[in-house]
Protein backbone atom coordinates (compact mmCIF):
# COMPACT_ATOMS: atom_id res chain seq x y z
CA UNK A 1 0.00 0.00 0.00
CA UNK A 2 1.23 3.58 -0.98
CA UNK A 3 1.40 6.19 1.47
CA UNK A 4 0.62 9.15 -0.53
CA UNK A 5 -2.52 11.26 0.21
CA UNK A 6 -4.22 11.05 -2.72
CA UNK A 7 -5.57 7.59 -2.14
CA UNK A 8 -9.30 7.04 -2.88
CA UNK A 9 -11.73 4.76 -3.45
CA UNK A 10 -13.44 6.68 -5.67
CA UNK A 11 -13.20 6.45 -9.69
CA UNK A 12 -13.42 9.49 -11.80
CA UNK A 13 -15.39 10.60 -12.75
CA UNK A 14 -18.41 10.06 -10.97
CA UNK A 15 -21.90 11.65 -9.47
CA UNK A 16 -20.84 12.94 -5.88
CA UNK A 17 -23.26 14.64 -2.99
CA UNK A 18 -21.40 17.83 -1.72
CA UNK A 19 -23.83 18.43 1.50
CA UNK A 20 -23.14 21.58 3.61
CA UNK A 21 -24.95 23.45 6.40
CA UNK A 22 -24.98 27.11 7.88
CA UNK A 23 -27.64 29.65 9.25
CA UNK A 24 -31.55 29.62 7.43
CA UNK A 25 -31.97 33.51 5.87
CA UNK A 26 -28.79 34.37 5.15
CA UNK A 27 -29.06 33.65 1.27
CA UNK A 28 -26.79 30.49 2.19
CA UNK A 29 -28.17 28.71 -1.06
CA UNK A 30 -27.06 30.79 -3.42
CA UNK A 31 -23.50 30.95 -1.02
CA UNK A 32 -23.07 27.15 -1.77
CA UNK A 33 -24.19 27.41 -5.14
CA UNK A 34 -21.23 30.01 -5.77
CA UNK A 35 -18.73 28.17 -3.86
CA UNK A 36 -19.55 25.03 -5.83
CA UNK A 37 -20.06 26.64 -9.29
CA UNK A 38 -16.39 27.87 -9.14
CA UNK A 39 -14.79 24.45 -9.26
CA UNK A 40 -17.96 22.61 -11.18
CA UNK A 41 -19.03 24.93 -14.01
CA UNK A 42 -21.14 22.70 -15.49
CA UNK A 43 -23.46 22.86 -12.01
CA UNK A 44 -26.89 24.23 -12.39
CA UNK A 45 -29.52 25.76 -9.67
CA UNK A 46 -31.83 22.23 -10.52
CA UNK A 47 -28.56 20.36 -9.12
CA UNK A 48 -29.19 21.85 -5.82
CA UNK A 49 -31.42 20.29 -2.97
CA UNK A 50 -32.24 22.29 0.34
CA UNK A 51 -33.66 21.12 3.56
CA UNK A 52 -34.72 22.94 6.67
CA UNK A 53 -34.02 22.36 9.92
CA UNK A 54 -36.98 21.24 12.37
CA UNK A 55 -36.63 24.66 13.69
CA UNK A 56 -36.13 26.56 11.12
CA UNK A 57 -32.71 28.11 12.10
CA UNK A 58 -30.44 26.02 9.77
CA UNK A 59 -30.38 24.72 6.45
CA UNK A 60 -29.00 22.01 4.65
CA UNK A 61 -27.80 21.99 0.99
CA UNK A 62 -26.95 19.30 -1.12
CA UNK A 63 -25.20 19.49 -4.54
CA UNK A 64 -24.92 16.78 -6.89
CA UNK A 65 -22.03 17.46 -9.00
CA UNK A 66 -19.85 15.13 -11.26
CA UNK A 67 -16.38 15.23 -10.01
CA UNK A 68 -13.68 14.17 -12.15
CA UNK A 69 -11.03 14.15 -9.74
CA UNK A 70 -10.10 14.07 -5.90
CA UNK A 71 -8.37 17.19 -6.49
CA UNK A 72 -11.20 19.12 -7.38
CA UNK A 73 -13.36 18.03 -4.65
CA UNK A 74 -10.47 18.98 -2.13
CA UNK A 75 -10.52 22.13 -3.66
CA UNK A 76 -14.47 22.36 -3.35
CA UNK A 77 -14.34 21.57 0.57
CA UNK A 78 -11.77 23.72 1.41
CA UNK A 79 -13.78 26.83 0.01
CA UNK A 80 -16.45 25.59 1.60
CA UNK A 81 -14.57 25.07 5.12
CA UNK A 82 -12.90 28.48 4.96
CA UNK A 83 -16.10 30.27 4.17
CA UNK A 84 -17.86 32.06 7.64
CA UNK A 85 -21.34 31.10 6.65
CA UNK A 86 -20.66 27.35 6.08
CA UNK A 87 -21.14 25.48 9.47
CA UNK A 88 -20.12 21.82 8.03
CA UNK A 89 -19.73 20.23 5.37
CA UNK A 90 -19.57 16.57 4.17
């Protein structure tokens, strides 16, 4: 087994889930969408999904993008991570 880092099990390329979460009213959907779009031009507002919270204070948005390498979905999260309105993201 190698013991470089960019190891994965997944094959490119290939439909992938981006899911992340901040603060409900803050125009976090379109946030994501921005964040996303950047590294995935070929993503579209239909390729987003967005959930509430059962209080209403968060929000939950999924994009379904198809990444064609680890490299670019590294790049994704760490946008995502080092953005203030993104709480998590998986």
């Amino acid at each position: 087994m190698s013991d470089t880092h960019d190891e994965t099990l997944l094959e490119f390329p290939c439909e992938f889930a981006i899911k992340a979460f901040g603060r409900h009213g803050t125009a976090f959907e379109q946030t994501v969408y921005t964040l996303i779009k950047a590294h995935a031009p070929e993503l579209t507002t239909g390729d987003l999904s967005s959930r509430e919270s059962s209080g209403g204070r968060y929000i939950a948005v999924t994009a379904s993008i198809n990444a064609k390498s680890k490299a670019q979905l590294d790049a994704i999260y760490k946008d995502l991570s080092d953005h203030e309105q993104v709480l998590m993201s998986l």
